[in-house]
C-alpha atoms as a PDB file:
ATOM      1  CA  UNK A   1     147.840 113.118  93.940  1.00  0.00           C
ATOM      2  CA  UNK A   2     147.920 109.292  93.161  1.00  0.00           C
ATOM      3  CA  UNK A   3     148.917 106.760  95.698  1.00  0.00           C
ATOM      4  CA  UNK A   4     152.819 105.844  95.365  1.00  0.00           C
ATOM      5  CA  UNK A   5     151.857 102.437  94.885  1.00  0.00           C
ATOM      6  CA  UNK A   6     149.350 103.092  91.798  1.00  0.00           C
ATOM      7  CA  UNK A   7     150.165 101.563  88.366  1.00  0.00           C
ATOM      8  CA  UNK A   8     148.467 104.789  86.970  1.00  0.00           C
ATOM      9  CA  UNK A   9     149.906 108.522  85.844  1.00  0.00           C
ATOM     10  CA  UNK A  10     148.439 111.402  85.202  1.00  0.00           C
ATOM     11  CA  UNK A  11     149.501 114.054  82.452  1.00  0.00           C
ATOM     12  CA  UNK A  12     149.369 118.059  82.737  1.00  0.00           C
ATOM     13  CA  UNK A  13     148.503 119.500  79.511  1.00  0.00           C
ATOM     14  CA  UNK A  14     149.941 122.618  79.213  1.00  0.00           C
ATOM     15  CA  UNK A  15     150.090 126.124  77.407  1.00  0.00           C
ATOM     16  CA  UNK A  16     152.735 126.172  74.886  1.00  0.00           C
ATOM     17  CA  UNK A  17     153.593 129.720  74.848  1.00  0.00           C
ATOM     18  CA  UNK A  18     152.991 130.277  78.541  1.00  0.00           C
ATOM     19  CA  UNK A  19     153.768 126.834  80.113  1.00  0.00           C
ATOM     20  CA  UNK A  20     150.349 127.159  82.182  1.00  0.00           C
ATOM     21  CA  UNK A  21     148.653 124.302  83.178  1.00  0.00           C
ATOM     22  CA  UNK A  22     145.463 123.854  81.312  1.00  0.00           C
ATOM     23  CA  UNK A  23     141.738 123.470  82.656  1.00  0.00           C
ATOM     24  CA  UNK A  24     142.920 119.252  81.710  1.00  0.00           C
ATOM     25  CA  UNK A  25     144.858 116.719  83.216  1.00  0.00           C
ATOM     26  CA  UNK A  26     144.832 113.091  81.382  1.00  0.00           C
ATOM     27  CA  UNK A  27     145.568 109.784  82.365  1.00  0.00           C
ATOM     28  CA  UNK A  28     145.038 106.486  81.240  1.00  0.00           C
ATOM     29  CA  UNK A  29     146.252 102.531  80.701  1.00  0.00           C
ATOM     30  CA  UNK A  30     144.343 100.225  77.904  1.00  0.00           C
ATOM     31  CA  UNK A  31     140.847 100.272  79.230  1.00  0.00           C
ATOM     32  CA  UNK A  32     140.708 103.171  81.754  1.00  0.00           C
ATOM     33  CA  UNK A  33     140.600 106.742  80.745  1.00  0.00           C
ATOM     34  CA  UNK A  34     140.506 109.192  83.478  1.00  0.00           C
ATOM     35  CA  UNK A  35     140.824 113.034  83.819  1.00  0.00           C
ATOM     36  CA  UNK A  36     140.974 115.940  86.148  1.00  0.00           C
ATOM     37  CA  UNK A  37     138.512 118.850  85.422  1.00  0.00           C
ATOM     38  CA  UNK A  38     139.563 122.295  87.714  1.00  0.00           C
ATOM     39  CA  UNK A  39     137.560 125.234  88.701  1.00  0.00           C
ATOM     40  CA  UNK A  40     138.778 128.467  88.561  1.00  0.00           C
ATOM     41  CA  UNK A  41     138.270 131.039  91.528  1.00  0.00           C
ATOM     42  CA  UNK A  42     137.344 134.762  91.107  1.00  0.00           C
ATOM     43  CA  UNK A  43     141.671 135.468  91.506  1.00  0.00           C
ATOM     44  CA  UNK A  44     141.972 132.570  88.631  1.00  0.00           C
ATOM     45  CA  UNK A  45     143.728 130.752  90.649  1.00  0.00           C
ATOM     46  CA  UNK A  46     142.507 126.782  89.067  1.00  0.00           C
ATOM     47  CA  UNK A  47     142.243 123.891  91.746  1.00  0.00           C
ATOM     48  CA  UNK A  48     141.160 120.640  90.890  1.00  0.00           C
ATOM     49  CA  UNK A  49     137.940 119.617  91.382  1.00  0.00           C
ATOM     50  CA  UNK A  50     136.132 116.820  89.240  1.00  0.00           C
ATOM     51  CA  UNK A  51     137.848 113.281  88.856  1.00  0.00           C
ATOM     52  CA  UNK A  52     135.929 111.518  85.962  1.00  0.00           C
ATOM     53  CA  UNK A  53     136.953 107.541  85.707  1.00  0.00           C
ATOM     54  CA  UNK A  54     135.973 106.012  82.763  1.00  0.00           C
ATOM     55  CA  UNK A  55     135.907 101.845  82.891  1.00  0.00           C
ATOM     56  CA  UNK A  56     134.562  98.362  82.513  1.00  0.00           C
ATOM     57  CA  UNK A  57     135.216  96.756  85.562  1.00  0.00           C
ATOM     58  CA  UNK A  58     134.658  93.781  83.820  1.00  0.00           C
ATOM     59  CA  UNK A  59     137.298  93.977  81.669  1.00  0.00           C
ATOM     60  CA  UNK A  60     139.716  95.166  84.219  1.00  0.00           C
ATOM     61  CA  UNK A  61     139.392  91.660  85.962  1.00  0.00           C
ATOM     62  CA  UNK A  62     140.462  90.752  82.776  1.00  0.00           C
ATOM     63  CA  UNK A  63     143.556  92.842  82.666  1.00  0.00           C
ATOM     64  CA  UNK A  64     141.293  95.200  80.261  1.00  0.00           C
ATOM     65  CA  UNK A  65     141.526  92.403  77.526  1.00  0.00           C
ATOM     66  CA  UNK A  66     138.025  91.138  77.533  1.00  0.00           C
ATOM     67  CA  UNK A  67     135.178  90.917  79.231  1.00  0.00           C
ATOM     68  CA  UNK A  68     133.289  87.970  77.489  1.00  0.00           C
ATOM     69  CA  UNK A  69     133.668  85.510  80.262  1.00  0.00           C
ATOM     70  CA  UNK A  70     131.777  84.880  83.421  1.00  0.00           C
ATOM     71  CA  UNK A  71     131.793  87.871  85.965  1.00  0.00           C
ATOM     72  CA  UNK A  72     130.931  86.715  89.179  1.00  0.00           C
ATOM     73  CA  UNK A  73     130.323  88.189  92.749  1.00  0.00           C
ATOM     74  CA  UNK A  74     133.801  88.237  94.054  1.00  0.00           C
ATOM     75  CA  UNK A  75     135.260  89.276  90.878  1.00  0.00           C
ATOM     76  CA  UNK A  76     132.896  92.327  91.430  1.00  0.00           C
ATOM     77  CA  UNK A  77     134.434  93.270  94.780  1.00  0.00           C
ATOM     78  CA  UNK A  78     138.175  92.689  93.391  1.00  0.00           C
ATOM     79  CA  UNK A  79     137.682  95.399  90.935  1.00  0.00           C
ATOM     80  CA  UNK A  80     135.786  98.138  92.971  1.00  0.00           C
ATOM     81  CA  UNK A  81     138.565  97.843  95.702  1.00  0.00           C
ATOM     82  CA  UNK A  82     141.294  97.648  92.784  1.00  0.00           C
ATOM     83  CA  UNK A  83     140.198 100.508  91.771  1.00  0.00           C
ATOM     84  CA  UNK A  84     139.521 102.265  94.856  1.00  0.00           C
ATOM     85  CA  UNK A  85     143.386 101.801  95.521  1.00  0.00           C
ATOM     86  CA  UNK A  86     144.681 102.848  92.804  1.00  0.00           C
ATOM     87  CA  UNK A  87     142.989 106.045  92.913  1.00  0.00           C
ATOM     88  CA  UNK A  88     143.228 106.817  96.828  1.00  0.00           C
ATOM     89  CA  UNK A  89     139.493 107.012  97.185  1.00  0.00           C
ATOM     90  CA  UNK A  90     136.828 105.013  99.178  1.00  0.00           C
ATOM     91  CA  UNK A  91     134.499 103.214  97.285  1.00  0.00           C
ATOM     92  CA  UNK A  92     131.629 105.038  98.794  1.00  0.00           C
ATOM     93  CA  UNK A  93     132.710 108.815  97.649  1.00  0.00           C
ATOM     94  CA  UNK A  94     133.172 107.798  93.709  1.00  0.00           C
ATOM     95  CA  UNK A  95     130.060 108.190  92.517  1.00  0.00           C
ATOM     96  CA  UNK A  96     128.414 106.987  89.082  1.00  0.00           C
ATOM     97  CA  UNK A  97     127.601 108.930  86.267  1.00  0.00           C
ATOM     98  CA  UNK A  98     126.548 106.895  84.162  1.00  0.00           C
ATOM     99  CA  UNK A  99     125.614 103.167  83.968  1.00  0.00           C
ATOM    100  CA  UNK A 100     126.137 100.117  81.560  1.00  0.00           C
ATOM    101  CA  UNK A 101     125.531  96.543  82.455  1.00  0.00           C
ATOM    102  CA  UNK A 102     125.067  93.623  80.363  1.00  0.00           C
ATOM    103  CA  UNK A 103     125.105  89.489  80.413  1.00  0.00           C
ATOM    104  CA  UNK A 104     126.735  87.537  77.871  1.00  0.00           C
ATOM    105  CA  UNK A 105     124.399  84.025  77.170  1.00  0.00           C
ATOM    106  CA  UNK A 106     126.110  81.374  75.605  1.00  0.00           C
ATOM    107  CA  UNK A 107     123.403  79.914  72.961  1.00  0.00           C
ATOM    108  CA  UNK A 108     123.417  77.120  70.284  1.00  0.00           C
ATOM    109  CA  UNK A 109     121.397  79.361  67.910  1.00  0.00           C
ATOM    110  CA  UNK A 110     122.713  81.239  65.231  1.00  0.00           C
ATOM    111  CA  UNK A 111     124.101  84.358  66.778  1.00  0.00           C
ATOM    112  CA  UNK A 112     123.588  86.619  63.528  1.00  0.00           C
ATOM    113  CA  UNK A 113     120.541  84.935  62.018  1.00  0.00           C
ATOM    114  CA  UNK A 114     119.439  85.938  65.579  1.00  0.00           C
ATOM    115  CA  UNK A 115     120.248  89.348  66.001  1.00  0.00           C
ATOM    116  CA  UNK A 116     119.145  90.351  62.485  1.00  0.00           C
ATOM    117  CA  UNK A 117     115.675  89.600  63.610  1.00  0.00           C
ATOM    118  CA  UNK A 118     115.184  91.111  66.681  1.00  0.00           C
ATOM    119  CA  UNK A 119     112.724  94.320  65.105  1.00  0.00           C
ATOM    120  CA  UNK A 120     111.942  96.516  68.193  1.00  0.00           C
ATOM    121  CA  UNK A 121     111.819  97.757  72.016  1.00  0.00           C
ATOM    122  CA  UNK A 122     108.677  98.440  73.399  1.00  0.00           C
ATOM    123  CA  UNK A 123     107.481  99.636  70.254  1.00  0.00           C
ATOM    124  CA  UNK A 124     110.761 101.317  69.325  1.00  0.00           C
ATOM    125  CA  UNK A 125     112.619 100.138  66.026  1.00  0.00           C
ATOM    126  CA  UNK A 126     116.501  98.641  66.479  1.00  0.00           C
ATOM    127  CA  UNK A 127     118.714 100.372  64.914  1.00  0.00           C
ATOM    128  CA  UNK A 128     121.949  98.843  63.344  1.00  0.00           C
ATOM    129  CA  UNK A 129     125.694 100.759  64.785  1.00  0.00           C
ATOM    130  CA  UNK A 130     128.815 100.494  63.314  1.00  0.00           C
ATOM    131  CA  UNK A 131     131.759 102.128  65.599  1.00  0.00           C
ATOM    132  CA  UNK A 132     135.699 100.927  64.307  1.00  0.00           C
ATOM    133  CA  UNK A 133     134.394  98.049  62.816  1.00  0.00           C
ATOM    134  CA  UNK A 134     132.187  96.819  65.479  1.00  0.00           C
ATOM    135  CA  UNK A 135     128.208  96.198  64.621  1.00  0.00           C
ATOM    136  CA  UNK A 136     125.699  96.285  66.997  1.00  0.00           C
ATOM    137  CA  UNK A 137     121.687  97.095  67.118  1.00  0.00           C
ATOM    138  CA  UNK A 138     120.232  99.068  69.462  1.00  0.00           C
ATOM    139  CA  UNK A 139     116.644 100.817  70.378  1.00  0.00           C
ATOM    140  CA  UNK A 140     116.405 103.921  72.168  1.00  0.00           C
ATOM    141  CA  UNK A 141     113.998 104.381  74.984  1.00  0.00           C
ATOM    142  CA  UNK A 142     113.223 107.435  77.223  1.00  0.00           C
ATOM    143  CA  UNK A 143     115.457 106.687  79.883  1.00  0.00           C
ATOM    144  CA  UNK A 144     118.037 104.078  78.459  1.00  0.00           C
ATOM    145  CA  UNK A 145     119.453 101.947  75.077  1.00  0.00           C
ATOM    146  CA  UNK A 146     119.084  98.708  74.812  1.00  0.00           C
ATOM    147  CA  UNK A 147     121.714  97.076  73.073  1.00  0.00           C
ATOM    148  CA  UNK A 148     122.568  93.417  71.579  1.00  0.00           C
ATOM    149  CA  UNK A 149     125.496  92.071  69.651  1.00  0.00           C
ATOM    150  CA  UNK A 150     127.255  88.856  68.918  1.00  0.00           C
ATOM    151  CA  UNK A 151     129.755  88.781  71.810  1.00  0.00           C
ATOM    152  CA  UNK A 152     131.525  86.055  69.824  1.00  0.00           C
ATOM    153  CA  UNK A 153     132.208  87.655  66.439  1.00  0.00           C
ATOM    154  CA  UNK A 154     133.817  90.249  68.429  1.00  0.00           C
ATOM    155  CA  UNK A 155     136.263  88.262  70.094  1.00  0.00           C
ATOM    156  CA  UNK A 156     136.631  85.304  67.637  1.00  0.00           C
ATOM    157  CA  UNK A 157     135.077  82.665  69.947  1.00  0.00           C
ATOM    158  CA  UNK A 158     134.730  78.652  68.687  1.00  0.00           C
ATOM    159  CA  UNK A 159     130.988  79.366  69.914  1.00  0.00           C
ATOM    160  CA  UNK A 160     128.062  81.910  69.772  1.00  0.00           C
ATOM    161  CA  UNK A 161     127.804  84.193  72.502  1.00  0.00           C
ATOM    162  CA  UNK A 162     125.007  86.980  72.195  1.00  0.00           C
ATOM    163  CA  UNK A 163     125.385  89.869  74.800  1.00  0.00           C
ATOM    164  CA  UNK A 164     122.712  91.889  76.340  1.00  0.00           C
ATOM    165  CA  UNK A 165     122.962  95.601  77.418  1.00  0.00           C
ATOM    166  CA  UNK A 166     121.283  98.740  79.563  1.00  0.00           C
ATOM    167  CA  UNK A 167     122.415 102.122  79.382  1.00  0.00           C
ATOM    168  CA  UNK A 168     121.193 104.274  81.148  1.00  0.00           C
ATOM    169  CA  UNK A 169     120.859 107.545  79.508  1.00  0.00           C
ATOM    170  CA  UNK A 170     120.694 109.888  83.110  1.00  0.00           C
ATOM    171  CA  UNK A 171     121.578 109.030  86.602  1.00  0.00           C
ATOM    172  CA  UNK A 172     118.078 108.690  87.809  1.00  0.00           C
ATOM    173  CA  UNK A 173     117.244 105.386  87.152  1.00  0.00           C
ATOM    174  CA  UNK A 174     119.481 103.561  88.737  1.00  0.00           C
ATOM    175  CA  UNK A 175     119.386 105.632  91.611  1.00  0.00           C
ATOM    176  CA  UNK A 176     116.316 104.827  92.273  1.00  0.00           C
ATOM    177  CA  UNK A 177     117.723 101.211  93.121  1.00  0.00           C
ATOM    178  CA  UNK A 178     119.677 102.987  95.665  1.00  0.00           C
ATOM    179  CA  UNK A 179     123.147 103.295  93.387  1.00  0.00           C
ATOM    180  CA  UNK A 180     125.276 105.759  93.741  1.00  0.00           C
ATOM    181  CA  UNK A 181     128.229 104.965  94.325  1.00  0.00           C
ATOM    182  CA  UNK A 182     130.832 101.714  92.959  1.00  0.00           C
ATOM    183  CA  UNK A 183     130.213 100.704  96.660  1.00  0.00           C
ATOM    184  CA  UNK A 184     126.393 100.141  96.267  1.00  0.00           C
ATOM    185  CA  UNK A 185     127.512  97.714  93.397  1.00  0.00           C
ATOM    186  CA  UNK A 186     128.372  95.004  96.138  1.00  0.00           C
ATOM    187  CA  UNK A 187     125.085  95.182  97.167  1.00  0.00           C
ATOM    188  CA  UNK A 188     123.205  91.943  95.804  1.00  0.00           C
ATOM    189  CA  UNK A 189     119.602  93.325  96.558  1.00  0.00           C
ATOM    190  CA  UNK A 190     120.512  96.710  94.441  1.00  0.00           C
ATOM    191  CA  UNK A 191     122.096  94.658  91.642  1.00  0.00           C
ATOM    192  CA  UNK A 192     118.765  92.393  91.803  1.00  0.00           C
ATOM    193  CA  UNK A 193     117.177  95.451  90.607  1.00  0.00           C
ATOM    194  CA  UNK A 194     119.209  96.086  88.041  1.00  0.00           C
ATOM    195  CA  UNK A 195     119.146  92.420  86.697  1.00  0.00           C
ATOM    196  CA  UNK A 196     115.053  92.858  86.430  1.00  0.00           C
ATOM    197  CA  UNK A 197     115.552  96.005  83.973  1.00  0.00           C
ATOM    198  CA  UNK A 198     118.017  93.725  81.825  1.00  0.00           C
ATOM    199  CA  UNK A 199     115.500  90.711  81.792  1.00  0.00           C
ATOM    200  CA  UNK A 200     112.899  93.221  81.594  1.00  0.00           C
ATOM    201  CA  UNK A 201     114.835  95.160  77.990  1.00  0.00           C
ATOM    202  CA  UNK A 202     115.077  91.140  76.664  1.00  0.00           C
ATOM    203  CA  UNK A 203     111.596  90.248  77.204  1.00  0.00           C
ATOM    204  CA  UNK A 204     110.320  93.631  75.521  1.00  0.00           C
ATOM    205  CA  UNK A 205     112.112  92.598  72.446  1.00  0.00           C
ATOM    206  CA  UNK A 206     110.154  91.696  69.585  1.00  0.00           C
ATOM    207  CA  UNK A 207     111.847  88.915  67.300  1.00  0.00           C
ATOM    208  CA  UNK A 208     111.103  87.398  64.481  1.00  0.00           C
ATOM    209  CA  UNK A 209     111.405  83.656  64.354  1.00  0.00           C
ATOM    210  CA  UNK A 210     111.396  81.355  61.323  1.00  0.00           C
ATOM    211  CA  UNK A 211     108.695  78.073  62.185  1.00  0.00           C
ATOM    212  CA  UNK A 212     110.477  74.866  62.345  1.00  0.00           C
ATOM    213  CA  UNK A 213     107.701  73.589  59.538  1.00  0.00           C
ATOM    214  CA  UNK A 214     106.688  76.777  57.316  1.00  0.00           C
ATOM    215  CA  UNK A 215     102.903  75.971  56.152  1.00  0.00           C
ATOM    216  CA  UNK A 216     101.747  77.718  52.715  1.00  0.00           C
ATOM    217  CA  UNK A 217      99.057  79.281  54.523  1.00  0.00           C
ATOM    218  CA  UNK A 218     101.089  81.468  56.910  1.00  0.00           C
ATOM    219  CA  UNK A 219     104.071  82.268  54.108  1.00  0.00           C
ATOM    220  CA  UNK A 220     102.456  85.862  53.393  1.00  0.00           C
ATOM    221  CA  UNK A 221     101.716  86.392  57.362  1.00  0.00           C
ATOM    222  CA  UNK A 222     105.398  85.463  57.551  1.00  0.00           C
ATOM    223  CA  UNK A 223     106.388  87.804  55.668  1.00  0.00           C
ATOM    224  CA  UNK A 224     104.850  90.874  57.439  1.00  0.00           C
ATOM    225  CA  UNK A 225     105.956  89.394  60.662  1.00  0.00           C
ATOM    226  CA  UNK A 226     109.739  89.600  59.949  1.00  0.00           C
ATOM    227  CA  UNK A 227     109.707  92.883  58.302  1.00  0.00           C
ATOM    228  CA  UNK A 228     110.250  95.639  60.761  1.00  0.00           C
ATOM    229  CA  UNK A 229     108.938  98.484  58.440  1.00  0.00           C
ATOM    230  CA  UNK A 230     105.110  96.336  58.677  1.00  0.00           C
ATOM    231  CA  UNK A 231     105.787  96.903  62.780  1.00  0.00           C
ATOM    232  CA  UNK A 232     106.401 100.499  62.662  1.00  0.00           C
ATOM    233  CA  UNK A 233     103.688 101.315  60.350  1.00  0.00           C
ATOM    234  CA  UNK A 234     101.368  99.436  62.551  1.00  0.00           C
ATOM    235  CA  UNK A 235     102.500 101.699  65.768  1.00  0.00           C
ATOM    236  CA  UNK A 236     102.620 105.058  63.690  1.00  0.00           C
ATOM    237  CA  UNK A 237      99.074 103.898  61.987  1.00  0.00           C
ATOM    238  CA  UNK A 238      97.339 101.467  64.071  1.00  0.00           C
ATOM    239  CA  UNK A 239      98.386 101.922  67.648  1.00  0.00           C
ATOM    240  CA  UNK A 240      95.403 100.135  68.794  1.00  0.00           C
ATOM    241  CA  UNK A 241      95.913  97.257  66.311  1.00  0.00           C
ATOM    242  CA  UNK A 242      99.819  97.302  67.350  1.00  0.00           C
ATOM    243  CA  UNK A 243      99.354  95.079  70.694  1.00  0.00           C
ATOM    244  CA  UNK A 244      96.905  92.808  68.750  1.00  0.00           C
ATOM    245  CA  UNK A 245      99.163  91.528  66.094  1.00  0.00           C
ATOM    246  CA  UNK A 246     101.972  91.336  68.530  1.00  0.00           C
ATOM    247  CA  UNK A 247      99.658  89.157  70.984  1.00  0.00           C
ATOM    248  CA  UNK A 248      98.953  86.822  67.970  1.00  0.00           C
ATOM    249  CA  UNK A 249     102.023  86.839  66.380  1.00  0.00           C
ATOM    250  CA  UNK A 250     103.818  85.929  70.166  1.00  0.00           C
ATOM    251  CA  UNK A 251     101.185  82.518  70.165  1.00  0.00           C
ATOM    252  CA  UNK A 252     102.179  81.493  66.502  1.00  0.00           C
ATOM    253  CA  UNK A 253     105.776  82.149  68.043  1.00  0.00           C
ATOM    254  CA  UNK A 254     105.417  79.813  71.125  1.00  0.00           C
ATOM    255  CA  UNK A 255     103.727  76.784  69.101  1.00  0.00           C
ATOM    256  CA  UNK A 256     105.642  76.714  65.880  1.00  0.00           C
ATOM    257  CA  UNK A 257     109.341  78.258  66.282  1.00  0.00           C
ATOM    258  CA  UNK A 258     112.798  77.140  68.449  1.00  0.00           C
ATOM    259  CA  UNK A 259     111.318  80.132  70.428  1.00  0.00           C
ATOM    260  CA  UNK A 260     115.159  81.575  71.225  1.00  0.00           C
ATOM    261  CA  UNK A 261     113.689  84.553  73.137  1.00  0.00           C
ATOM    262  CA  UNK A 262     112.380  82.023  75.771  1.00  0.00           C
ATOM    263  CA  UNK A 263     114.937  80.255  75.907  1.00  0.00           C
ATOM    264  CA  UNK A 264     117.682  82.846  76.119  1.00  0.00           C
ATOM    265  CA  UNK A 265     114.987  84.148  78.937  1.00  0.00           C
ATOM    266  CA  UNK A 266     115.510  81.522  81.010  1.00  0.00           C
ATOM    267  CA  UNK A 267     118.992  81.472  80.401  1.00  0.00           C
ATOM    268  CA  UNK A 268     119.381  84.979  82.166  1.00  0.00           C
ATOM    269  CA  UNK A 269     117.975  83.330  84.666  1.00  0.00           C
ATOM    270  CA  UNK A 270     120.219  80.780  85.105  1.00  0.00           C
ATOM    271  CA  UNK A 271     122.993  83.328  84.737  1.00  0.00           C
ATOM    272  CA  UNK A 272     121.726  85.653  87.733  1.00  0.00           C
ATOM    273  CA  UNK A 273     121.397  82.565  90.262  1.00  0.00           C
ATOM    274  CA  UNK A 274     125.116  81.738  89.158  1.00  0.00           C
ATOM    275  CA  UNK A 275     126.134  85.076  90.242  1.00  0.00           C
ATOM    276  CA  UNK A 276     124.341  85.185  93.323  1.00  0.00           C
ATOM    277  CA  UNK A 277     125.737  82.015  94.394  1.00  0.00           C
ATOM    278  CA  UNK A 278     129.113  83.300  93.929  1.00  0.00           C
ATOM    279  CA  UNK A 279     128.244  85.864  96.372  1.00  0.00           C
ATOM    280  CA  UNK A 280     128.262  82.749  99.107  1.00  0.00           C
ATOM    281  CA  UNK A 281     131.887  82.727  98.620  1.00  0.00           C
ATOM    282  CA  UNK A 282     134.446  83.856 100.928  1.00  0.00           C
ATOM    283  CA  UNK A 283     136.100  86.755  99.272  1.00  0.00           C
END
């Protein structure tokens, strides 16, 4: 049973012919799906047993309209006890399935131009998505996805906002940080951990840059650099050669581009210490 005082309801779904309540029981408002899964004893009599929550908690601070703006510390906390409430369960005893965290940077580079260049993952090839519309690249690694889109195509914003993601594919990683639970998600040290995956994913990426001056000498280097196919053939081929080029090609990068990756680096940075600060805050 929900608490009276819960904005949320919860639907039976049940057997036409027989009126018996299916193995199911759906709820859910803009932004938060939820559902009961029930065991069945050896009698067949069914008994709940599984409450899976589905949610951004960003968004949800939001009124589950958007989650593009800056999430800080106590906005955090509002949403784990919100939803705590609404459900009738302590923080502590919902525990987490699965896990995806992100930062939005704010950046005076071209979003797309941006995005369309970033080639690979730790030697894994980005792949472009298209779900309802919505584009996004990501590269799959053993124990998460690492996804990046233009936060502010997606929401129509007067600026360009790129947005950074984990997911984590299985539990294990992030319990490892000591997450388990929502609850663990006020904890600033866990979240620290989580925050040097993200920069970690960002700082793996390899992107292609234009130079600010192109010389004639470098146009045909150029052109192998920003073609992803020349990257992949080099890891499937050339392992050994693979780190090489990337070495060079990360020096030509620092000397003779805008360098975005660097600077959207130390942007996360930035963005982290903003969020820890807000932690300071009475709540």
């Amino acid at each position: 049973m929900l608490p009276k005082e819960t904005p949320l309801e919860l639907f039976n779904i049940y057997q036409l012919d027989t009126n018996e309540c299916l193995n199911a029981c759906f709820g859910s408002v803009k932004g938060l799906k939820y559902r009961v899964k029930y065991k069945t004893s050896v009698n067949g009599t069914k008994t709940p047993s599984i409450l899976e929550i589905k949610v951004s908690l960003h968004k949800m601070n939001n009124n589950f309209k958007h989650n593009y703006n800056f999430f800080s510390y106590p906005d955090l906390v509002n949403s784990i006890d919100t939803l705590s409430s609404w459900f009738g369960i302590d923080a502590d005893q919902m525990i987490i399935k699965n896990l995806e965290y992100g930062a939005n940077i704010r950046i005076k580079a071209n979003t797309k131009e941006l995005i369309d260049n970033v080639l690979m993952n730790q030697k894994k090839p980005f792949v472009l998505r298209n779900e309802n519309q919505f584009k996004y690249i990501q590269s799959e690694q053993s124990q998460k996805i690492v996804k990046i889109y233009d936060k502010g195509k997606q929401n129509r914003l007067e600026y360009n906002l790129i947005r950074i993601e984990n997911k984590y594919k299985r539990a294990e990683p992030f319990q490892k940080a000591g997450i388990c639970s929502i609850n663990d998600l006020k904890d600033i040290e866990k979240l620290q951990l989580l925050n040097f995956d993200l920069n970690k994913s960002w700082n793996d990426c390899l992107i292609y840059e234009p130079p600010i001056r192109e010389h004639l000498e470098d146009k045909y280097k150029l052109m192998e650099w920003g073609n992803q196919k020349y990257w992949t053939d080099i890891q499937e081929h050339y392992r050994n050669k693979f780190s090489r080029v990337k070495k060079k090609f990360n020096s030509y990068k620092v000397k003779n581009t805008a360098n975005y990756q660097n600077v959207i680096k130390d942007l996360l940075v930035k963005n982290w210490s903003k969020f820890v600060e807000s932690s300071k805050q009475e709540i």
